[in-house]
N, C-alpha and C. Protein backbone atom coordinates (compact mmCIF):
# COMPACT_ATOMS: atom_id res chain seq x y z
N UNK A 1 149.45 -37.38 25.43
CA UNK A 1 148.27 -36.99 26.18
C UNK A 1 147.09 -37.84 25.75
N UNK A 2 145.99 -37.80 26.32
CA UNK A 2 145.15 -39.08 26.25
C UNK A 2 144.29 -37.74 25.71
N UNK A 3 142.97 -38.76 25.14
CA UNK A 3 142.29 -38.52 24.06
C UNK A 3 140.91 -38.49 25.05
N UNK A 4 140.07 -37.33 25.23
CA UNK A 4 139.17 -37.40 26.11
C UNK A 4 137.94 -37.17 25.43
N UNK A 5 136.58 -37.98 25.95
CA UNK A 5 135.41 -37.72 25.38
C UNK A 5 135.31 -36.38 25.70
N UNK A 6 133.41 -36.20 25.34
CA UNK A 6 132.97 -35.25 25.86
C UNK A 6 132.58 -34.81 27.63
N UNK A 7 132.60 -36.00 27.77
CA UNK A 7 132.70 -36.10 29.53
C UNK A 7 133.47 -36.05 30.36
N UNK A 8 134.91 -35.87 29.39
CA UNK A 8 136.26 -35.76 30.30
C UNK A 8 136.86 -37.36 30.75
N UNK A 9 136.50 -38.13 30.30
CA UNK A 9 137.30 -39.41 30.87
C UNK A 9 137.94 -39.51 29.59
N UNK A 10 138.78 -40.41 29.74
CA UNK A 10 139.81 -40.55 28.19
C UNK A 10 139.36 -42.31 27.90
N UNK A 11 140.10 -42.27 26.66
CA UNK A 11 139.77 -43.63 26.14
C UNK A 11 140.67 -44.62 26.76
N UNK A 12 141.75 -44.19 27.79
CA UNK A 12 142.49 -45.41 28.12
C UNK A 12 141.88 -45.86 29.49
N UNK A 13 141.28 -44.97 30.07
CA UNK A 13 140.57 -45.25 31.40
C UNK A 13 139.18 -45.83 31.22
N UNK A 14 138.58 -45.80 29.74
CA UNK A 14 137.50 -46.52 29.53
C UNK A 14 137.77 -47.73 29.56
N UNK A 15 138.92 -48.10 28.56
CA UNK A 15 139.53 -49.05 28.67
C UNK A 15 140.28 -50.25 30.05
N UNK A 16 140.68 -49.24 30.66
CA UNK A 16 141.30 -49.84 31.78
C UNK A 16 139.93 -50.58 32.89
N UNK A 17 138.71 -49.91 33.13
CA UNK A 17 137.30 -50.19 33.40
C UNK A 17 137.12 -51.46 32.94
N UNK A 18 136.99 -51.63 31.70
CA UNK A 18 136.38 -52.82 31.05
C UNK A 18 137.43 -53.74 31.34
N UNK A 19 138.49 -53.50 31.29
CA UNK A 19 139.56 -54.54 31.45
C UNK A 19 139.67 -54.86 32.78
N UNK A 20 139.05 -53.89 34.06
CA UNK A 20 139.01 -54.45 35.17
C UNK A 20 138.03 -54.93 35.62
N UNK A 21 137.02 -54.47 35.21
CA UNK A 21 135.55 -55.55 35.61
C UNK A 21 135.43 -56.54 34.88
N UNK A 22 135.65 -56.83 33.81
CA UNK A 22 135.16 -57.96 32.74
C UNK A 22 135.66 -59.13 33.12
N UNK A 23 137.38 -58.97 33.08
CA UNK A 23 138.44 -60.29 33.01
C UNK A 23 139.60 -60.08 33.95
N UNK A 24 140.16 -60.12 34.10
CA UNK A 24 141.39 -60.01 34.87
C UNK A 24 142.24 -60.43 33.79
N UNK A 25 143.16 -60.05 33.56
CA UNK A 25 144.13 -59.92 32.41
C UNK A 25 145.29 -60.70 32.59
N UNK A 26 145.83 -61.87 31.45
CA UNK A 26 146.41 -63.13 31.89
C UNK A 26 148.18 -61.84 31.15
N UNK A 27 149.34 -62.59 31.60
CA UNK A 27 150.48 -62.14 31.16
C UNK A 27 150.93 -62.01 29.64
N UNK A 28 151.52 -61.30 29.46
CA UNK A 28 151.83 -61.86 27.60
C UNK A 28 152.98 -62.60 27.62
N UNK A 29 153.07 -63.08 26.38
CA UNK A 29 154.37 -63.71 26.26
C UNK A 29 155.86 -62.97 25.71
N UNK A 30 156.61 -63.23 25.74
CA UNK A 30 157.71 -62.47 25.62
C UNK A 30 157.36 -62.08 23.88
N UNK A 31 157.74 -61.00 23.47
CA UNK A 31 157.65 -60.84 22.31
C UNK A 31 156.28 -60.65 21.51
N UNK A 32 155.07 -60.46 22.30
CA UNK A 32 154.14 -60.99 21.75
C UNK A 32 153.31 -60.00 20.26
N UNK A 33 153.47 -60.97 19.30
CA UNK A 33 153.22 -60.73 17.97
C UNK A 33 152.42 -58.84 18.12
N UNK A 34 153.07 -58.00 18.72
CA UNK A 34 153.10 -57.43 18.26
C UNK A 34 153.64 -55.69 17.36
N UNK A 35 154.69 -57.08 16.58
CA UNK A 35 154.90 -56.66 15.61
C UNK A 35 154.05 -56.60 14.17
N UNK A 36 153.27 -57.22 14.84
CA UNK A 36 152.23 -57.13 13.75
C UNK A 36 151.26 -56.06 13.12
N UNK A 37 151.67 -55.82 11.60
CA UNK A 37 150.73 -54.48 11.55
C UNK A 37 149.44 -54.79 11.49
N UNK A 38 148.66 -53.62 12.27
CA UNK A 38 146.98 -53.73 12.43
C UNK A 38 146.93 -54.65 13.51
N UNK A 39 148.02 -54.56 14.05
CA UNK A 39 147.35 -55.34 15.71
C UNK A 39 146.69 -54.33 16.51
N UNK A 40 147.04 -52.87 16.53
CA UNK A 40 146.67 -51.99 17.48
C UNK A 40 147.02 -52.13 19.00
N UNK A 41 146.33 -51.19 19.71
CA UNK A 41 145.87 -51.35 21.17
C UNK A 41 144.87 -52.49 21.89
N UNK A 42 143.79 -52.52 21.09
CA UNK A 42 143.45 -53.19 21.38
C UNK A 42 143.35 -54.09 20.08
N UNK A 43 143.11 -55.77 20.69
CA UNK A 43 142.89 -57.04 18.99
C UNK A 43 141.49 -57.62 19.34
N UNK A 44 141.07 -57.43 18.52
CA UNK A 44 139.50 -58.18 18.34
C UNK A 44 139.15 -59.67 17.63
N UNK A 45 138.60 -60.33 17.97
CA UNK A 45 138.49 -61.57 16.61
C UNK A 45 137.14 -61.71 16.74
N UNK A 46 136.72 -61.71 15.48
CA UNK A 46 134.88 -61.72 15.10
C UNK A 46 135.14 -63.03 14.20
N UNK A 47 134.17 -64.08 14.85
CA UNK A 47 133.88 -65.60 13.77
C UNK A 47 132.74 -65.87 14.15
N UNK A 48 131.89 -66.75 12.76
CA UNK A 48 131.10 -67.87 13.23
C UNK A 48 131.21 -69.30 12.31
N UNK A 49 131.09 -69.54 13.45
CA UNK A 49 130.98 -71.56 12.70
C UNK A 49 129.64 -72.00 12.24
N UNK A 50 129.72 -72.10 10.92
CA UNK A 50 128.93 -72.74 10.23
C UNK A 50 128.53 -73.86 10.76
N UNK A 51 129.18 -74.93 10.98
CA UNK A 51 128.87 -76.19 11.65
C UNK A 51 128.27 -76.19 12.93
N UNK A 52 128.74 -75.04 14.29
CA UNK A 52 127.81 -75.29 15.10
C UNK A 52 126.83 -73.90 15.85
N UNK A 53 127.48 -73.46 14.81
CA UNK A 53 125.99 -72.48 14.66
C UNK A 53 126.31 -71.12 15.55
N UNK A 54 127.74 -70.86 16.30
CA UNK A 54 128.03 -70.48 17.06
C UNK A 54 128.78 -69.36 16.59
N UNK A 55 129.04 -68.24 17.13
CA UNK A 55 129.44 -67.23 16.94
C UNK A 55 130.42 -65.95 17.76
N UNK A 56 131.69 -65.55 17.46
CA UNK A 56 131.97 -65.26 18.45
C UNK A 56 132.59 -63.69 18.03
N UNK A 57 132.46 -62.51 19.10
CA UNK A 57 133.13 -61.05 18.86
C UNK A 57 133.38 -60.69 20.44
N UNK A 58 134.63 -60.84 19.77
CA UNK A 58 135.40 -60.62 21.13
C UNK A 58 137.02 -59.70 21.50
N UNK A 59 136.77 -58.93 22.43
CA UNK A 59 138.03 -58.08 23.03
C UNK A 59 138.86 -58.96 23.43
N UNK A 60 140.09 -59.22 23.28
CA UNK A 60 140.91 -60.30 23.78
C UNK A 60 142.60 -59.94 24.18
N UNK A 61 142.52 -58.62 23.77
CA UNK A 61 143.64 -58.45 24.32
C UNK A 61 143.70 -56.92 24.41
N UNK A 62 144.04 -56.26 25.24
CA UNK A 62 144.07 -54.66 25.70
C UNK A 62 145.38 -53.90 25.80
N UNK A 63 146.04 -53.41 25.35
CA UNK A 63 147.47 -52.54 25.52
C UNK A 63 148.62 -53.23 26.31
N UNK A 64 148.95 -54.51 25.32
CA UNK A 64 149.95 -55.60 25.97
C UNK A 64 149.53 -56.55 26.48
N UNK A 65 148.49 -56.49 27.23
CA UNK A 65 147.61 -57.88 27.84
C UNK A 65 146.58 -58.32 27.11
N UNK A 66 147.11 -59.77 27.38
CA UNK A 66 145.82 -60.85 26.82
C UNK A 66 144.89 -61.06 27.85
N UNK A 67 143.55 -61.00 27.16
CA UNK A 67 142.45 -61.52 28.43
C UNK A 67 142.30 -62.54 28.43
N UNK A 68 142.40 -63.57 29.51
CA UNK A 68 142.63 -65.22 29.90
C UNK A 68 141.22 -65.79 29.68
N UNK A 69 140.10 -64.90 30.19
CA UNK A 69 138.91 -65.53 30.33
C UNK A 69 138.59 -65.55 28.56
N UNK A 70 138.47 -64.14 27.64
CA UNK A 70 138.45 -64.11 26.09
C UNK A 70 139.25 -64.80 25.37
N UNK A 71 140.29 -65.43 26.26
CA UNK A 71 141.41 -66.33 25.04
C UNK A 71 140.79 -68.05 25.64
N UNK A 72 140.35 -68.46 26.63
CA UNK A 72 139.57 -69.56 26.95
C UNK A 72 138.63 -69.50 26.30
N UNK A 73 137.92 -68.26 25.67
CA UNK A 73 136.61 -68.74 24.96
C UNK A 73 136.73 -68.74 23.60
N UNK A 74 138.26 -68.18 23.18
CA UNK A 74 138.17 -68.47 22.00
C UNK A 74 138.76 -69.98 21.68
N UNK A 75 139.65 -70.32 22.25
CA UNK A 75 139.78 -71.99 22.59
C UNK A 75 138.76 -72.71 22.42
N UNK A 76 138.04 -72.49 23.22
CA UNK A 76 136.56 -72.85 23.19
C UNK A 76 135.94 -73.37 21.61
N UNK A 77 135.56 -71.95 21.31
CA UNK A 77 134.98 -71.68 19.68
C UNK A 77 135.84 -72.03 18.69
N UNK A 78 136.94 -72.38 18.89
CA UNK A 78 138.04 -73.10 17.19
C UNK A 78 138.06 -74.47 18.20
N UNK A 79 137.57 -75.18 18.32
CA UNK A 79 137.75 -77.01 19.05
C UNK A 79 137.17 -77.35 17.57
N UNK A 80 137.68 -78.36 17.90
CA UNK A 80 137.34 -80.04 16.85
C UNK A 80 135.74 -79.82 17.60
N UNK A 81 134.87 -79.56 15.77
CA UNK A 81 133.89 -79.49 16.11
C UNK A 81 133.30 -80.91 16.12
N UNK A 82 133.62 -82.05 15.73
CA UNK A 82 133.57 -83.37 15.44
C UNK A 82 133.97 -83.89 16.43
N UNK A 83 134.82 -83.82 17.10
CA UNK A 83 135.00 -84.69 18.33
C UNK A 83 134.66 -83.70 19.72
N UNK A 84 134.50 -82.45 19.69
CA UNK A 84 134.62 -81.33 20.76
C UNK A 84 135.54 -81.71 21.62
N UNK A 85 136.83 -81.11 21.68
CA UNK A 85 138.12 -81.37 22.06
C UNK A 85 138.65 -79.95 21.91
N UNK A 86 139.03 -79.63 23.15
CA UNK A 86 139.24 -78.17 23.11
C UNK A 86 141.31 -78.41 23.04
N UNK A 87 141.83 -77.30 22.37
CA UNK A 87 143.34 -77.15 22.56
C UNK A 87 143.13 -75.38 22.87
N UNK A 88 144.18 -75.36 23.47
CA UNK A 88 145.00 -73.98 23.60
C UNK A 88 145.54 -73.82 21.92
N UNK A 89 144.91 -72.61 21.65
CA UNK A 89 144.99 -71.98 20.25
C UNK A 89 146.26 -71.00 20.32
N UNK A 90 147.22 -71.05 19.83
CA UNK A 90 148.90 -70.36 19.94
C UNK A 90 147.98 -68.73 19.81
N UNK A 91 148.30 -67.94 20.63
CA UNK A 91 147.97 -66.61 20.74
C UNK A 91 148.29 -65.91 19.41
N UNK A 92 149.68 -66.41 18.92
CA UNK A 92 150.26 -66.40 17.72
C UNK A 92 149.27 -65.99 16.27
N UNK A 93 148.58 -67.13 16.50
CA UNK A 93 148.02 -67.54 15.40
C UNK A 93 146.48 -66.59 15.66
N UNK A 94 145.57 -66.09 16.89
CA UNK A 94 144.82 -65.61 17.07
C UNK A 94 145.15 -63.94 16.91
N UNK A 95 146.39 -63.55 16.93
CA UNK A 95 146.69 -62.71 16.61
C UNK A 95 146.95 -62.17 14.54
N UNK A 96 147.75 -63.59 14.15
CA UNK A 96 147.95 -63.10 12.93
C UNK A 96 146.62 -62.78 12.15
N UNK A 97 145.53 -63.77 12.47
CA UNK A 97 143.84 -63.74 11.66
C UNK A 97 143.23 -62.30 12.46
N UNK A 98 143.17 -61.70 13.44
CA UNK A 98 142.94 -60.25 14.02
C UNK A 98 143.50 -59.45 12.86
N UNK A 99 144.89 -59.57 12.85
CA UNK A 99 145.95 -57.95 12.36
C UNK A 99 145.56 -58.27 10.59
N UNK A 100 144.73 -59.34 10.26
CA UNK A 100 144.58 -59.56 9.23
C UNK A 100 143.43 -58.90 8.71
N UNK A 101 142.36 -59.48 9.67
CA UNK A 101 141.03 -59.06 9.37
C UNK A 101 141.18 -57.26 9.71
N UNK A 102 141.78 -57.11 10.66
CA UNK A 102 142.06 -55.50 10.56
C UNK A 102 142.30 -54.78 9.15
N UNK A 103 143.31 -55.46 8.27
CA UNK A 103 143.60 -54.94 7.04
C UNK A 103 143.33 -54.61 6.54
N UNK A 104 141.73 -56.00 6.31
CA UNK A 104 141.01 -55.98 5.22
C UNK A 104 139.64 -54.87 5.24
N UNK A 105 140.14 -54.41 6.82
CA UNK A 105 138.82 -53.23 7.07
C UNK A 105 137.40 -53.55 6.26
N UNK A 106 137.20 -54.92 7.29
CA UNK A 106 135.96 -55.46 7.15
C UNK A 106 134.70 -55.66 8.29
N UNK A 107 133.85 -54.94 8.29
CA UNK A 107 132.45 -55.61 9.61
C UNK A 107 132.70 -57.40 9.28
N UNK A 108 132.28 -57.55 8.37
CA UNK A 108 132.08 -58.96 8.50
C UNK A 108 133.07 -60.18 9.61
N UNK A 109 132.30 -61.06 9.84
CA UNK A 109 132.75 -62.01 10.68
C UNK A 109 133.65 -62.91 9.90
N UNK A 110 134.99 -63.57 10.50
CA UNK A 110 135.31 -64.61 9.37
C UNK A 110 134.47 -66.13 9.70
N UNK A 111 134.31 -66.81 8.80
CA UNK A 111 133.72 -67.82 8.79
C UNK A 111 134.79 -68.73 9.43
N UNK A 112 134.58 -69.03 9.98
CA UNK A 112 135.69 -70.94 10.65
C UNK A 112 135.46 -72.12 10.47
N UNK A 113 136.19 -72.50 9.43
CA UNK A 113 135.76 -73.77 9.13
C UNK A 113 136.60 -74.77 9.70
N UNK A 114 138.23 -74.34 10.15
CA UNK A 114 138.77 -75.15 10.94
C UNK A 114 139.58 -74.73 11.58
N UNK A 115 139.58 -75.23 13.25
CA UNK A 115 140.83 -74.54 13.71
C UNK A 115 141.44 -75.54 14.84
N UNK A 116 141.45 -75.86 15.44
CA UNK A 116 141.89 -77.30 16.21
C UNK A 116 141.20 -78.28 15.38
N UNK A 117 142.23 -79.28 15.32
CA UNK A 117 141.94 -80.79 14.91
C UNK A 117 142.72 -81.79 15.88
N UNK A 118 142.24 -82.65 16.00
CA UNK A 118 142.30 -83.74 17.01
C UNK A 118 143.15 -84.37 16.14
N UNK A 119 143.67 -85.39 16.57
CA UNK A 119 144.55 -86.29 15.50
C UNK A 119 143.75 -87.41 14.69
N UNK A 120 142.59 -87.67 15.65
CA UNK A 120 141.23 -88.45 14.94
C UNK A 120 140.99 -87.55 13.98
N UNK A 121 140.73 -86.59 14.18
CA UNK A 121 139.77 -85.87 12.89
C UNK A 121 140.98 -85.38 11.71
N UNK A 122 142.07 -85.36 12.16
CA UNK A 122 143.19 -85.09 11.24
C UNK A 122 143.48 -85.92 10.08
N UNK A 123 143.28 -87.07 10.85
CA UNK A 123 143.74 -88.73 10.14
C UNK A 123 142.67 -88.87 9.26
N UNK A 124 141.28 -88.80 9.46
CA UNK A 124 140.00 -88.78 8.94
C UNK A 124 140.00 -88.16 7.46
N UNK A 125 140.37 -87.08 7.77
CA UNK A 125 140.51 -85.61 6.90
C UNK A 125 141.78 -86.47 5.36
N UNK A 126 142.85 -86.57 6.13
CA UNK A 126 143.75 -86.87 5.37
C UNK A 126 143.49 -88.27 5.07
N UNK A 127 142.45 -89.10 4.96
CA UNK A 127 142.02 -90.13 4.49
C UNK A 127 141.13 -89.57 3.18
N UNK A 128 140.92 -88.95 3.13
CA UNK A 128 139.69 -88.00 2.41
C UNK A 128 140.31 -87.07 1.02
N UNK A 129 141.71 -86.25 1.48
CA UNK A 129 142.27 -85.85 0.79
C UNK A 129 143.68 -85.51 1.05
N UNK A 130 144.14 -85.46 0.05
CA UNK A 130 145.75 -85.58 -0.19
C UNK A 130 146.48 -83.87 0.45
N UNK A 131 145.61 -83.17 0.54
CA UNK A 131 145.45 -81.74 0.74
C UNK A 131 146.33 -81.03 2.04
N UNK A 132 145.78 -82.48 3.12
CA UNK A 132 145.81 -82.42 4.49
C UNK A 132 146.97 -83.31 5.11
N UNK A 133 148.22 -82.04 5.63
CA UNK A 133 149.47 -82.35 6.10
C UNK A 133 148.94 -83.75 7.17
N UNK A 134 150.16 -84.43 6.92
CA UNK A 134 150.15 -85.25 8.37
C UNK A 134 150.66 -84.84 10.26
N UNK A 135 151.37 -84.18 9.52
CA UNK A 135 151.84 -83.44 10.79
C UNK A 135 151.04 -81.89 10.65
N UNK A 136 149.63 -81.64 10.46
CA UNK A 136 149.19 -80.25 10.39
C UNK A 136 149.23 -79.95 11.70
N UNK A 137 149.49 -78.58 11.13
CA UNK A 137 149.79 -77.20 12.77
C UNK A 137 148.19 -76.97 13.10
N UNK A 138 147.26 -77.55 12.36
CA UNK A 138 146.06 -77.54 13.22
C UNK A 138 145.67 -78.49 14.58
N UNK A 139 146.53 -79.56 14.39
CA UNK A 139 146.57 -80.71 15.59
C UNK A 139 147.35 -80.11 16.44
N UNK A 140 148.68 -79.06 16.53
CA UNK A 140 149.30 -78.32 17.93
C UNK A 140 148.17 -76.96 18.01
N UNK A 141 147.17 -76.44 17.38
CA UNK A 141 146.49 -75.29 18.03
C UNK A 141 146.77 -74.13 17.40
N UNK A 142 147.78 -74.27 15.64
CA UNK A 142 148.34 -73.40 15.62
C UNK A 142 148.13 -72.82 14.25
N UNK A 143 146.55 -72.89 13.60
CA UNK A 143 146.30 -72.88 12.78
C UNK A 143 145.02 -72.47 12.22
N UNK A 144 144.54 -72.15 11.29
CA UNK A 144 143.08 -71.80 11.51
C UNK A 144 142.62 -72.11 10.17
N UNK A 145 141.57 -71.97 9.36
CA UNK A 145 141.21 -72.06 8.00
C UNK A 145 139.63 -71.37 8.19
N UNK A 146 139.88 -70.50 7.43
CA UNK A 146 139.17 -69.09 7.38
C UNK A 146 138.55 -68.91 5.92
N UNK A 147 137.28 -68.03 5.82
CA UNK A 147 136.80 -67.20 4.74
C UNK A 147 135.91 -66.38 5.15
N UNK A 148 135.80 -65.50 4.16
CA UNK A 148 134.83 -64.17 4.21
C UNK A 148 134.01 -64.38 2.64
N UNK A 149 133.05 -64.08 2.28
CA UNK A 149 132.36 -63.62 1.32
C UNK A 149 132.43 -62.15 1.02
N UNK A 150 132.44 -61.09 1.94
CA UNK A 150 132.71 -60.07 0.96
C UNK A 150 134.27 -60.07 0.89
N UNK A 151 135.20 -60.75 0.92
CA UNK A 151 136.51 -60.75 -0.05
C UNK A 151 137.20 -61.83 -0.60
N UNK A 152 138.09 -61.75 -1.51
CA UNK A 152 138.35 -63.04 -1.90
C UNK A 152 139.44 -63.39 -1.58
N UNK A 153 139.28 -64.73 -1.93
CA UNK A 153 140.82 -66.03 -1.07
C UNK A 153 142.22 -64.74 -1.46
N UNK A 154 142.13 -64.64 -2.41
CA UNK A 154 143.77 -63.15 -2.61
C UNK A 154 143.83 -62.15 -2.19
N UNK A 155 142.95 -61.47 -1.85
CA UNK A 155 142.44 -60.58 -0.63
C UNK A 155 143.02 -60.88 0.31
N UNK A 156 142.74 -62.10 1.05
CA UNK A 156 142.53 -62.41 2.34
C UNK A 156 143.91 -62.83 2.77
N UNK A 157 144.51 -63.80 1.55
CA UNK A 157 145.65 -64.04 1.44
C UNK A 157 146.83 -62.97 1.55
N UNK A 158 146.55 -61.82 0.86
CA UNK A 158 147.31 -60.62 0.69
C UNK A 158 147.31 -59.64 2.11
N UNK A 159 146.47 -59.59 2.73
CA UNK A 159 146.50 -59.67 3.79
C UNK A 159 147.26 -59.96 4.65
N UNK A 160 147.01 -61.11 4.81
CA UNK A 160 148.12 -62.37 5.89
C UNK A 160 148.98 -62.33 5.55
N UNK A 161 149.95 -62.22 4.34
CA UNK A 161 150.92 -62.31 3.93
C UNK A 161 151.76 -61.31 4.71
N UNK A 162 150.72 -59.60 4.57
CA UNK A 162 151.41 -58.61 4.78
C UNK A 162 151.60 -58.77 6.43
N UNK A 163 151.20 -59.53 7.21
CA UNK A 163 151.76 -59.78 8.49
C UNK A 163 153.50 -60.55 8.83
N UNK A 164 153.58 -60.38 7.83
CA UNK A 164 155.10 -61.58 7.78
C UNK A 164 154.91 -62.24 9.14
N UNK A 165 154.54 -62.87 9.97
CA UNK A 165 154.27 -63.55 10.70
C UNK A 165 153.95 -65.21 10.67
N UNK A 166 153.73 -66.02 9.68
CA UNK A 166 153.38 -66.86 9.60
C UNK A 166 152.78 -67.74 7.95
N UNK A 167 152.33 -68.78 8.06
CA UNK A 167 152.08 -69.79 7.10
C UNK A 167 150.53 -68.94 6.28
N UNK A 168 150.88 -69.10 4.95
CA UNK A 168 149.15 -68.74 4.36
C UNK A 168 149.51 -69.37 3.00
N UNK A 169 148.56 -70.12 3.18
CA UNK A 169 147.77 -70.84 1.89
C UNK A 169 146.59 -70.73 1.58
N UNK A 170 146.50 -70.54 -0.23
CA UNK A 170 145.09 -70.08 -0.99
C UNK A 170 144.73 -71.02 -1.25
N UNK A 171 143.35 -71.05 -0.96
CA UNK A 171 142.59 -72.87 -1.74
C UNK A 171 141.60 -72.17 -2.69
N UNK A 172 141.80 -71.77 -3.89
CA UNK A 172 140.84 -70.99 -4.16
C UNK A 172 139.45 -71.90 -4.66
N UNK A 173 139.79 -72.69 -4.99
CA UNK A 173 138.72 -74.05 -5.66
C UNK A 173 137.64 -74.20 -4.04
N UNK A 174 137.86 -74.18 -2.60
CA UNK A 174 137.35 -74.70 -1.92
C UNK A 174 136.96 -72.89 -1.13
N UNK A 175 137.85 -71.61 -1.69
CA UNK A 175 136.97 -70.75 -1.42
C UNK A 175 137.64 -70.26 0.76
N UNK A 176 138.85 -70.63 0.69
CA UNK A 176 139.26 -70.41 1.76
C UNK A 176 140.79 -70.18 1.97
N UNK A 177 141.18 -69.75 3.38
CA UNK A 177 142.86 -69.11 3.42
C UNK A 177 143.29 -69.79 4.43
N UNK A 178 144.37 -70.64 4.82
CA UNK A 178 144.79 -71.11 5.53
C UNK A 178 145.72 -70.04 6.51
N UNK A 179 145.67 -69.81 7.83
CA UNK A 179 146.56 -68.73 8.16
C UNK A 179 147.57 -69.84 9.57
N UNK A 180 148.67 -69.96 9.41
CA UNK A 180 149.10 -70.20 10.58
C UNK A 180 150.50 -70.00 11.01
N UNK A 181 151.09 -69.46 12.38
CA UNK A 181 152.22 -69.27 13.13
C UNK A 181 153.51 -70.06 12.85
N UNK A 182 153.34 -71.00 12.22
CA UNK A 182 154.55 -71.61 11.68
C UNK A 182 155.56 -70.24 10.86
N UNK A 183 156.66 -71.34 10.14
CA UNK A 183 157.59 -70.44 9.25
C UNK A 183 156.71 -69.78 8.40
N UNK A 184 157.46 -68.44 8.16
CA UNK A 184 156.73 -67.69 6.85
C UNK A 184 156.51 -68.47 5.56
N UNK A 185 155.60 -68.46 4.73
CA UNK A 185 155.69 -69.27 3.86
C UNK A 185 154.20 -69.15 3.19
N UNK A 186 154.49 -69.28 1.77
CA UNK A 186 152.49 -69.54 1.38
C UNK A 186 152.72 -70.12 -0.07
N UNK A 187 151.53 -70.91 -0.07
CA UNK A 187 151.32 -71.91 -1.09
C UNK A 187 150.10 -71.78 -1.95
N UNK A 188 149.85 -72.14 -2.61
CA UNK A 188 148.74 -72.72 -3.04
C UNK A 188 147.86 -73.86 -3.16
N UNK A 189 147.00 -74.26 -2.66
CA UNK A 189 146.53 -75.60 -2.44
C UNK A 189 145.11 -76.22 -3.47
């Protein structure tokens, strides 16, 4: 049975409202991550980029559906901020940093320091330091590099982990968590 305010409408018909005026709601993909704990009903992703000053909190997916227009803008907001080059960000991966930040039952925004890379800015990067895969899953869309101040890189890490879903690496020296859709797996960097 549905869960009704004080006004008698329920929360799934509030829901269904916003999901019909706002966006029109794109298909999911078979399987879609969620199996993930702390994905919920609905997945949220709250960031801002330091670099361009930009900021984003957003509904992006509603009881099985992804919203097309909220997953274009988060595309948008993780581009190669250096070259502005937008990729399709693996839903995957926008999902595992959500069911994460859910965990950590935090207001705060995560910080984005990287999430698409161009193969210019990849090559650049890995000219710079030894750190940075040649083949990184940030050049297919499928990757992100994240922090918070109120928690720390093992926190954040511990977290992601508990999604069995994907790649996480601690950089604790540089103060950030690598989260991405690849094989399970985590390192230290």
């Amino acid at each position: 049975m549905a869960k009704t305010t004080g006004t008698g409408i329920s929360r799934r018909s509030i829901l269904g409202v916003f999901a019909a005026t706002a966006v029109a709601a794109a298909p999911t993909f078979s399987n879609a991550a969620g199996f993930l704990r702390g994905g919920g009903d609905i997945r949220r992703i709250r960031m801002y980029s330091g670099r361009t000053g930009e900021r984003l909190d957003m509904v992006y997916w509603i009881d099985g559906d992804y919203i097309k227009d909220a997953v274009k803008e988060i595309n948008h907001f993780m581009r190669d901020w250096r070259t502005d080059d937008v990729k399709d960000i693996d839903l995957r991966t926008i999902d595992i940093m959500a069911a994460s930040h859910n965990l950590l039952d935090v207001n705060e925004p995560y910080m984005l320091l990287s999430g698409y890379r161009s193969p210019k800015t990849n090559a650049m990067l890995r000219s710079r330091s030894r750190g940075v895969a040649k083949n990184s899953l940030h050049m297919r869309g499928q990757a992100a590099d994240l922090r918070l101040s109120s928690r720390s890189v093992s926190q954040m890490a511990q977290a992601a982990e508990a999604c069995h879903a994907g790649g996480v690496g601690k950089y604790q020296r540089s103060n950030f968590v690598h989260m991405d859709c690849g094989a399970v797996r985590s390192w230290r960097g």
